[in-house]
C-alpha atoms as a PDB file:
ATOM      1  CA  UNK A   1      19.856   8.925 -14.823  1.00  0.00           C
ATOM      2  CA  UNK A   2      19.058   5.501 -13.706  1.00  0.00           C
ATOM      3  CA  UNK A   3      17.989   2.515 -16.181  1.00  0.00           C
ATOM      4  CA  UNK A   4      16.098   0.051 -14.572  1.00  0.00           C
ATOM      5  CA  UNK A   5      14.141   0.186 -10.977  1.00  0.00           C
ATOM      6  CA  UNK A   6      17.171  -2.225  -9.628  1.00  0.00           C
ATOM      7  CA  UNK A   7      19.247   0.788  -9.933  1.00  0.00           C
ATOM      8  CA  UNK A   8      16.511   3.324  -7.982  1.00  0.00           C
ATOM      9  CA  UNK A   9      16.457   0.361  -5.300  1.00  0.00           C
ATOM     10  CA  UNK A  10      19.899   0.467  -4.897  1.00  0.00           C
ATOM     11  CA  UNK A  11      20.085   4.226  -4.127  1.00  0.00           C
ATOM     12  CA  UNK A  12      17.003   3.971  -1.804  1.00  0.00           C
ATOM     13  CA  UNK A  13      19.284   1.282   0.109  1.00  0.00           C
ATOM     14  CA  UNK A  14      22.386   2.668  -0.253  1.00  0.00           C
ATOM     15  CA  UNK A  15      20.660   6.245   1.586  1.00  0.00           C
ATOM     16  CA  UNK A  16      19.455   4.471   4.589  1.00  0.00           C
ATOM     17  CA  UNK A  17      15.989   3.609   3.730  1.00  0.00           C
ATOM     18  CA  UNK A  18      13.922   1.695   5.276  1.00  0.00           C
ATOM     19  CA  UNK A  19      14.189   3.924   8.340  1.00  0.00           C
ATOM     20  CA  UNK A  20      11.164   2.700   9.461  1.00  0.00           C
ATOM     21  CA  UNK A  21      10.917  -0.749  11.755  1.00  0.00           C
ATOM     22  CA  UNK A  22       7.370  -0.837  12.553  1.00  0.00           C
ATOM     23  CA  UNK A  23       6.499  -3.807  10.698  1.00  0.00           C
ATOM     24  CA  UNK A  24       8.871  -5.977   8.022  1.00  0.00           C
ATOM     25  CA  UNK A  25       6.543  -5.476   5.480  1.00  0.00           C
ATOM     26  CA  UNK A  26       6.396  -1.282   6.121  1.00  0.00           C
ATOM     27  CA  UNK A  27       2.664  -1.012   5.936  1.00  0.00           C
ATOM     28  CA  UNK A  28       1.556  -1.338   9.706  1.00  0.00           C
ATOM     29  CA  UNK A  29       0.140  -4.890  10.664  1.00  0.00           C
ATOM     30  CA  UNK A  30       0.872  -5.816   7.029  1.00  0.00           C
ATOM     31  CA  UNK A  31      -0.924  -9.328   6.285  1.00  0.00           C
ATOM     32  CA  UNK A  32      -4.227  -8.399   8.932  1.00  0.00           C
ATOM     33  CA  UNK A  33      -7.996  -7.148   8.133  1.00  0.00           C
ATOM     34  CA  UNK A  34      -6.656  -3.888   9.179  1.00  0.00           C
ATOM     35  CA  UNK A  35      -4.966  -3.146   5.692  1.00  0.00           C
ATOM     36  CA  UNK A  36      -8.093  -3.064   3.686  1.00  0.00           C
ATOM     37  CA  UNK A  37      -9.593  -0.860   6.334  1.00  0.00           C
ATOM     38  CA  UNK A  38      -6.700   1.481   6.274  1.00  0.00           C
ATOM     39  CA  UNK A  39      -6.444   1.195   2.551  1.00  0.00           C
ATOM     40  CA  UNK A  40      -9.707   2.752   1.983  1.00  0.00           C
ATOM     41  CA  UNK A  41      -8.912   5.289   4.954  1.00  0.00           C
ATOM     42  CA  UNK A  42      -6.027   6.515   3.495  1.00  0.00           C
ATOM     43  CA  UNK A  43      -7.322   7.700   0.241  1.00  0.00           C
ATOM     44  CA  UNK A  44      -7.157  12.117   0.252  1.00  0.00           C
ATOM     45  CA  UNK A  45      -5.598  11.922   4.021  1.00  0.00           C
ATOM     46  CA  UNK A  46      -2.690  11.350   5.692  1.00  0.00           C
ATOM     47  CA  UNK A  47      -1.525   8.273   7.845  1.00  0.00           C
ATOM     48  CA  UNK A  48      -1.316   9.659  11.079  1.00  0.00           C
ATOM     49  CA  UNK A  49      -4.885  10.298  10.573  1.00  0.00           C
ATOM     50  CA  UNK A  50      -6.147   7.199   9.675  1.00  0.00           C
ATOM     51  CA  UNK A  51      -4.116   5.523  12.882  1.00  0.00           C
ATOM     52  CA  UNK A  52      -6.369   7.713  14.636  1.00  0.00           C
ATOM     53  CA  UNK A  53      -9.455   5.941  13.324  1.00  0.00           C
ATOM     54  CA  UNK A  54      -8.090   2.642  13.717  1.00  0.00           C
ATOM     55  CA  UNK A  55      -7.358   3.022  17.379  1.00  0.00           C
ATOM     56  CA  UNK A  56     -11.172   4.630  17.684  1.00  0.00           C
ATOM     57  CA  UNK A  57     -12.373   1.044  16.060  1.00  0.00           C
ATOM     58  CA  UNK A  58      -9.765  -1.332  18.720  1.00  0.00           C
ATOM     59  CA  UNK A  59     -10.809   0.334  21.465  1.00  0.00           C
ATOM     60  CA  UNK A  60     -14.471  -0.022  20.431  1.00  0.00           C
ATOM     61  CA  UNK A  61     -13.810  -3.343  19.999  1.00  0.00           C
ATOM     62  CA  UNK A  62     -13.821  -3.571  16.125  1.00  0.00           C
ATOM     63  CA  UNK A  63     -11.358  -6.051  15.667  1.00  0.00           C
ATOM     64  CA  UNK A  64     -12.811  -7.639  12.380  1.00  0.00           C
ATOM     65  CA  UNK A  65     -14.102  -7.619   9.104  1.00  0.00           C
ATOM     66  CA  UNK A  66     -17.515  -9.417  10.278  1.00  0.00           C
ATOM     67  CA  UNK A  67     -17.385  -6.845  13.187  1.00  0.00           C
ATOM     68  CA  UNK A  68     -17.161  -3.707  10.667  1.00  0.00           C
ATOM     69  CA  UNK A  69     -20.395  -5.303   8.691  1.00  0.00           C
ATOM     70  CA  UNK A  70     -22.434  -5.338  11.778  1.00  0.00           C
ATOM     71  CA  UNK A  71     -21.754  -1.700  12.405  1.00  0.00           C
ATOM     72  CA  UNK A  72     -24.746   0.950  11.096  1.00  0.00           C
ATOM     73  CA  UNK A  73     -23.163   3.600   8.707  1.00  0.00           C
ATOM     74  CA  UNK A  74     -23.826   6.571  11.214  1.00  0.00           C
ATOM     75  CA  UNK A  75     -21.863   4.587  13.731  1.00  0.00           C
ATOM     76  CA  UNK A  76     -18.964   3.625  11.304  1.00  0.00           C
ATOM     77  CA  UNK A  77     -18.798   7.291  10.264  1.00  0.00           C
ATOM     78  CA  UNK A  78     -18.369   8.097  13.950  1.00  0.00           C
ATOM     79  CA  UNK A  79     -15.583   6.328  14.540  1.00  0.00           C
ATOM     80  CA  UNK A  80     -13.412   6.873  11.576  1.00  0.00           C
ATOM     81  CA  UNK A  81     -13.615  10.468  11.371  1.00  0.00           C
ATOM     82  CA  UNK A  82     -10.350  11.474  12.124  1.00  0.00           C
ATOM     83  CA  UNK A  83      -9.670   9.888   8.316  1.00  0.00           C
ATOM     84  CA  UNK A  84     -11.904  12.752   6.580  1.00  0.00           C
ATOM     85  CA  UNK A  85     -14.589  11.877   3.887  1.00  0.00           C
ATOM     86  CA  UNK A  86     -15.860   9.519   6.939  1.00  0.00           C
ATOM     87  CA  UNK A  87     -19.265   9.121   5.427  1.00  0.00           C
ATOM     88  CA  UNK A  88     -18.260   8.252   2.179  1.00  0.00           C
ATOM     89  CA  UNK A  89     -15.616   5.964   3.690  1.00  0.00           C
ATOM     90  CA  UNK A  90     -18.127   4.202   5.661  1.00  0.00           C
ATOM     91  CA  UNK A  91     -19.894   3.623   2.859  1.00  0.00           C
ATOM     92  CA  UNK A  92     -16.976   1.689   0.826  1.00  0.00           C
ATOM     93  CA  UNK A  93     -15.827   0.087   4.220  1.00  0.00           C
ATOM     94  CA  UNK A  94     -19.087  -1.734   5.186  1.00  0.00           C
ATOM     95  CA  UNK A  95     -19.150  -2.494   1.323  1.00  0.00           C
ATOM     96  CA  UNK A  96     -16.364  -4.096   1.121  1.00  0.00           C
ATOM     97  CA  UNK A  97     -16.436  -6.072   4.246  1.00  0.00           C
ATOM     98  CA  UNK A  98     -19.618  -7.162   3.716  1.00  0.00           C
ATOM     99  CA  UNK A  99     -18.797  -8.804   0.309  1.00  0.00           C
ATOM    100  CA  UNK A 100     -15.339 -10.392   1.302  1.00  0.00           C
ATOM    101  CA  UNK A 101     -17.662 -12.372   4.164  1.00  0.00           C
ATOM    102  CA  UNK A 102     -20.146 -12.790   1.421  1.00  0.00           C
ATOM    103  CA  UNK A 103     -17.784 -14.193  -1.067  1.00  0.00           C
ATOM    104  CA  UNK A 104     -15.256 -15.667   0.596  1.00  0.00           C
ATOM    105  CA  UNK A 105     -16.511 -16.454   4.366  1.00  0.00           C
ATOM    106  CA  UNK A 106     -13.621 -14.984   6.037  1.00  0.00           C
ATOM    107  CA  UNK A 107     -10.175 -12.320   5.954  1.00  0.00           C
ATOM    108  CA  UNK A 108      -8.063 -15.724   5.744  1.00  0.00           C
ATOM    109  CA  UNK A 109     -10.472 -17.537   2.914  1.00  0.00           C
ATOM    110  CA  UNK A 110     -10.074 -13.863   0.840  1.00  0.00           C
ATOM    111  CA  UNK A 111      -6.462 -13.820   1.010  1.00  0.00           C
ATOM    112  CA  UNK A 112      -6.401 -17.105  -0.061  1.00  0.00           C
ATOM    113  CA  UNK A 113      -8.890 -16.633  -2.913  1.00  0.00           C
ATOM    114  CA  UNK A 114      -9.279 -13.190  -4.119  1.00  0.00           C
ATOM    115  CA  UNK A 115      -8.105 -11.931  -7.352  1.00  0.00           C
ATOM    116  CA  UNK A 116      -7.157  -8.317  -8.785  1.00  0.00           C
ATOM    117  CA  UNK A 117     -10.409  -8.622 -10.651  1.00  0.00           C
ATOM    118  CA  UNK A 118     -12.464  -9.008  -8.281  1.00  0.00           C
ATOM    119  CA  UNK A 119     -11.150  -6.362  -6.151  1.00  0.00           C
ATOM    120  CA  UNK A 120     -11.616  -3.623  -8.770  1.00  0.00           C
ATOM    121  CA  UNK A 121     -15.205  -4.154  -8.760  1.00  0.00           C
ATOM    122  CA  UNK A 122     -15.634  -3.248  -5.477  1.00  0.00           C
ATOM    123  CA  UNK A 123     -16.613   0.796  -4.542  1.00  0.00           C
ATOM    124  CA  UNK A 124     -13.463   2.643  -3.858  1.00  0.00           C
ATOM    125  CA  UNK A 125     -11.208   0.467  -5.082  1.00  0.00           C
ATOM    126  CA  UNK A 126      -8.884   1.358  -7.818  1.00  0.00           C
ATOM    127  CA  UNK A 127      -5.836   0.165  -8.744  1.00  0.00           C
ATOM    128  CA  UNK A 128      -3.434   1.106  -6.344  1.00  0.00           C
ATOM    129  CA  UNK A 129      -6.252   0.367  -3.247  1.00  0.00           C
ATOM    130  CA  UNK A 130      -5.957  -2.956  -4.800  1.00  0.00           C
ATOM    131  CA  UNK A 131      -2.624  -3.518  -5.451  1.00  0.00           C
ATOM    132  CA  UNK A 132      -1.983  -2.553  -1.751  1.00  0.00           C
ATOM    133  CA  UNK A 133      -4.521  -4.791  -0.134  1.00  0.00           C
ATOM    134  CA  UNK A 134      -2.954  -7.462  -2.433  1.00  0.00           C
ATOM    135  CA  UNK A 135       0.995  -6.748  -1.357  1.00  0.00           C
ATOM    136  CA  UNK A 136       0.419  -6.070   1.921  1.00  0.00           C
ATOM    137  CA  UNK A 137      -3.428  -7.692   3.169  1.00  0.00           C
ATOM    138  CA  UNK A 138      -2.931 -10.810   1.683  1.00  0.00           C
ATOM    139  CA  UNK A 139       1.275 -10.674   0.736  1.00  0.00           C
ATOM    140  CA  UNK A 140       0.681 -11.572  -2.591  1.00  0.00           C
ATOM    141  CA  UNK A 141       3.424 -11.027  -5.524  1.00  0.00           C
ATOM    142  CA  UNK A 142       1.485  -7.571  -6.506  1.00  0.00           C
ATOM    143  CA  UNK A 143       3.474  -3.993  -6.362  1.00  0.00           C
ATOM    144  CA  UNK A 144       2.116  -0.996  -5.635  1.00  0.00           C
ATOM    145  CA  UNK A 145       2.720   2.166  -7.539  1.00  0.00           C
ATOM    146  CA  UNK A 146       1.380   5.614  -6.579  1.00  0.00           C
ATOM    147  CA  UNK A 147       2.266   9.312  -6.668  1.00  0.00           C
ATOM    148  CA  UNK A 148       5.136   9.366  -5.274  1.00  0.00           C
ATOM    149  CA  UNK A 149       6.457   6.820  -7.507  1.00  0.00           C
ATOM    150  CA  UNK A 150       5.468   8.921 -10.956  1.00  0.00           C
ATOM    151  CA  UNK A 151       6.754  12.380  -8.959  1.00  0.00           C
ATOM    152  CA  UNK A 152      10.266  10.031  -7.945  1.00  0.00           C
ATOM    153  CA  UNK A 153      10.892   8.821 -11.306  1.00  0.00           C
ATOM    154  CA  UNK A 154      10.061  11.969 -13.270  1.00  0.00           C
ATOM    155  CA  UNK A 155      12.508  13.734 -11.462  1.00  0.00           C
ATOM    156  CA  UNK A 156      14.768  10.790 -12.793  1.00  0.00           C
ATOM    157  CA  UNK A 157      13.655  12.238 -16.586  1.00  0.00           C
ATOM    158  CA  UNK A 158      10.917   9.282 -16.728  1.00  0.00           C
ATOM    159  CA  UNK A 159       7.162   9.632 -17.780  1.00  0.00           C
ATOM    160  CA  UNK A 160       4.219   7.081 -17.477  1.00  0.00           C
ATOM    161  CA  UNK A 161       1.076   7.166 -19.515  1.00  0.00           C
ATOM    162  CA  UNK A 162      -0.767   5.120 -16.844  1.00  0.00           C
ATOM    163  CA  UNK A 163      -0.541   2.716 -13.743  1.00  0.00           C
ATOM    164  CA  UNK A 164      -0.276   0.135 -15.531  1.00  0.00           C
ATOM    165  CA  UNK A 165       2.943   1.507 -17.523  1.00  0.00           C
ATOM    166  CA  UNK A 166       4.429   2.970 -14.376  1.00  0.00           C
ATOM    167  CA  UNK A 167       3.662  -0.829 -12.285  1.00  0.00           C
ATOM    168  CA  UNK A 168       5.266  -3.003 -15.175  1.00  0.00           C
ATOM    169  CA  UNK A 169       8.551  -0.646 -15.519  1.00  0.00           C
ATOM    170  CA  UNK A 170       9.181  -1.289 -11.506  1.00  0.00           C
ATOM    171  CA  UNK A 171       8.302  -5.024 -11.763  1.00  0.00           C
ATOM    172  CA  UNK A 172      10.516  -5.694 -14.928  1.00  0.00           C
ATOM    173  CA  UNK A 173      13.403  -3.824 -13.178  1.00  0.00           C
ATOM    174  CA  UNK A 174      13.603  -6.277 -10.040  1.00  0.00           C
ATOM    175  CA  UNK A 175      12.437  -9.648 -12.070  1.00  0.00           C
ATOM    176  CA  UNK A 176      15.323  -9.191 -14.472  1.00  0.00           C
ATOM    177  CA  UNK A 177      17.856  -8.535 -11.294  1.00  0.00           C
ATOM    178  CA  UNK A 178      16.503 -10.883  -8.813  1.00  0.00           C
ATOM    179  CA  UNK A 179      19.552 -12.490  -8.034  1.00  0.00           C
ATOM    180  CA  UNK A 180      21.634  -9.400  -7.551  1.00  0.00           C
ATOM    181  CA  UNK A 181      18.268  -8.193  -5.203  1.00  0.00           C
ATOM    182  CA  UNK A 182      19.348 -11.274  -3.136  1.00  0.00           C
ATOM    183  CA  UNK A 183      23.054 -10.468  -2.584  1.00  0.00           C
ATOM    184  CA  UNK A 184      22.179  -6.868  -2.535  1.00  0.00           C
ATOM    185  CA  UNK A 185      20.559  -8.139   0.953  1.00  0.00           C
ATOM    186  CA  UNK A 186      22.555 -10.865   1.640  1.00  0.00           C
ATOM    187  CA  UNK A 187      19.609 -13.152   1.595  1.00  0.00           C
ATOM    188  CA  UNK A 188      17.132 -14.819  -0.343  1.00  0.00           C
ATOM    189  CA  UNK A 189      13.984 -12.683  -0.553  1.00  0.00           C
ATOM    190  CA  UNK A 190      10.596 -13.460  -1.967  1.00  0.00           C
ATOM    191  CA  UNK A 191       9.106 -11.070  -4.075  1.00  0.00           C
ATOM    192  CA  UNK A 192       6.188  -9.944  -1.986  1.00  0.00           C
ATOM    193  CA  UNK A 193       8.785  -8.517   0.776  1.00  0.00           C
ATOM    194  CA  UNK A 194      10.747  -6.767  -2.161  1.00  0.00           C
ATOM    195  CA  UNK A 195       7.646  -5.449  -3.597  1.00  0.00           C
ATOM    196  CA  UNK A 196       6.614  -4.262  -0.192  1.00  0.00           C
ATOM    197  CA  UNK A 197       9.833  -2.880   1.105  1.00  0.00           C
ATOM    198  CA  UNK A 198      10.757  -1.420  -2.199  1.00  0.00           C
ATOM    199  CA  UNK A 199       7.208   0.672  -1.710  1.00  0.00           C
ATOM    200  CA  UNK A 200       7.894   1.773   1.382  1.00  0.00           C
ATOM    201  CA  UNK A 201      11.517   3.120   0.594  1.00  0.00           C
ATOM    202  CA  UNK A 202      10.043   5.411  -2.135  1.00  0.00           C
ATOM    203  CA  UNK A 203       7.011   6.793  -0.019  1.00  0.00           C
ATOM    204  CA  UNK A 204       9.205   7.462   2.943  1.00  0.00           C
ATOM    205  CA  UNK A 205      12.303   9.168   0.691  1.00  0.00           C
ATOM    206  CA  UNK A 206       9.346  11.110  -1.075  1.00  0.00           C
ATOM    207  CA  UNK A 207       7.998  12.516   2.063  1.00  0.00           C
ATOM    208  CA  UNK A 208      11.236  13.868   3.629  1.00  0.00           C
ATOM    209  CA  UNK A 209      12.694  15.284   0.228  1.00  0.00           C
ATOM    210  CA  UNK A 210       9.869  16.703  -1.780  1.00  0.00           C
ATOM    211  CA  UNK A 211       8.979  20.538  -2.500  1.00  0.00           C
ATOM    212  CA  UNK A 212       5.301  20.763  -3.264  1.00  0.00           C
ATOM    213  CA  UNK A 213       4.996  18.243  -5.917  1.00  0.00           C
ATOM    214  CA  UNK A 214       8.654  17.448  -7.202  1.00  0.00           C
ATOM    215  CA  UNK A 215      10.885  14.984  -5.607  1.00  0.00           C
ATOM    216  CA  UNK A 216      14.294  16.230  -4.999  1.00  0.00           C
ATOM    217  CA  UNK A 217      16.724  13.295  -5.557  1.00  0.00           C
ATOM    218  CA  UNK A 218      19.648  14.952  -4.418  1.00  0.00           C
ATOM    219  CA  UNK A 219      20.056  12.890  -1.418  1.00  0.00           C
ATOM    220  CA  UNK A 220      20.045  10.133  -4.117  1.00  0.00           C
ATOM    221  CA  UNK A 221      23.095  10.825  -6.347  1.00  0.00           C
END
C-alpha cells in the first residue's frame, strides 16, 4: 500500500522509468502546436497511430495552427486518418485551431494566455485533453490524470469518484514532498517537468504490465 503519490513516484523511479528519451517532457515535441493536434488525435486510438497522421500533415506541409484552419474538412480528414474517427477529428481540430487564432492571434499568444476554462469550452475537449495541452502545449503547472492512473492506483486499493478527485490526490502528494522530489533527482525541478514526467512514468509502466484492464504492480513492490 502506498500513502501519498510521492511514494508511487518513487517506485516508478526506483523501476527504471522513464525509459523513454524522446523528448524531456515525454509527450513528443512537448511545448509545440503539435500537442493540441495530437491531443485531440489520440482520443479512442493509439499513439503510433496518431504519429502516422502527424507525419501525413509535415510532409504536406502543415506545420501550423493557422495552416490546419486553412485546410477544408474533407482534406483534414484525409490526412489524419491513420488516427480513426478522422471526420469527427477534423471537425474538433479545425475548431479548435480556428478559435486559438481567433482568440489569441497565435500558438505562442495561447500559451501565454489561455486558461482551463476556456479550453473546456471548446468541442472535444474534456478534462484530461485539457489538462494535457496545458502540461505539455503550453508547460503550464497542470497534471494530467487518465485511465491508467485510476487502473494504477486501484490496484494500489485506491478509488476516485471523479477527475477531479483522482488529479488533486496526485498533486497534493508531490506539493507536500517537493523538496524530497528535488533530492530524489538530485536537482531542483519545476513542477511542470514533475507533472509531466510523473505522467509519462505511469502511462509507460501501465502499458508494459497490464492484463486487460488491471495494472499489475508487481514489478512495483
Amino acid at each position: 500500500m502506498i500513502t501519498d503519490s510521492f511514494e508511487l513516484l518513487k517506485l516508478l523511479k526506483k523501476a527504471g522509468y522513464l525509459e523513454s528519451i524522446r523528448d524531456p517532457r515525454w509527450w513528443p515535441n512537448s511545448g509545440t502546436y503539435e500537442v493540441i493536434v495530437g491531443t485531440i488525435l489520440t482520443q479512442q486510438t493509439k499513439w503510433e497511430k496518431v504519429e502516422k497522421s502527424l507525419e501525413n500533415l509535415r510532409i504536406n506541409d502543415i506545420n501550423s495552427l493557422e495552416d490546419i484552419g486553412s485546410l477544408d474538412s474533407k482534406t483534414l480528414s484525409i490526412l489524419i486518418k491513420p488516427s480513426g474517427f478522422y471526420n469527427t477529428k477534423a471537425k474538433y481540430l479545425l475548431g479548435v485551431s480556428k478559435n486559438i487564432i481567433k482568440d489569441f492571434g497565435s500558438f505562442e499568444e495561447f500559451c501565454l494566455q489561455v486558461d482551463r476554462d476556456w479550453l473546456l469550452t471548446q468541442k472535444g475537449i474534456g478534462e484530461e485533453s485539457a489538462d494535457s495541452i496545458l502540461c505539455f502545449g503550453c508547460l503550464k503547472d497542470f497534471f494530467v490524470v487518465d485511465n491508467y492512473t485510476a487502473r494504477l492506483l486501484n490496484a494500489f486499493g485506491y478509488e476516485f469518484e471523479n477527475y477531479a478527485e483522482l488529479r488533486d490526490w496526485m498533486v497534493n502528494g508531490v506539493l507536500a514532498n517537493k523538496e524530497k522530489i528535488d533530492e530524489l533527482y538530485g536537482k531542483g525541478m519545476g513542477l511542470n517537468e514533475i507533472y509531466a514526467r510523473f505522467h509519462g512514468k505511469i502511462v509507460e509502466y501501465c502499458k508494459q504490465n497490464s492484463k486487460g484492464k488491471i495494472v499489475v504492480v508487481d514489478k512495483l513492490l
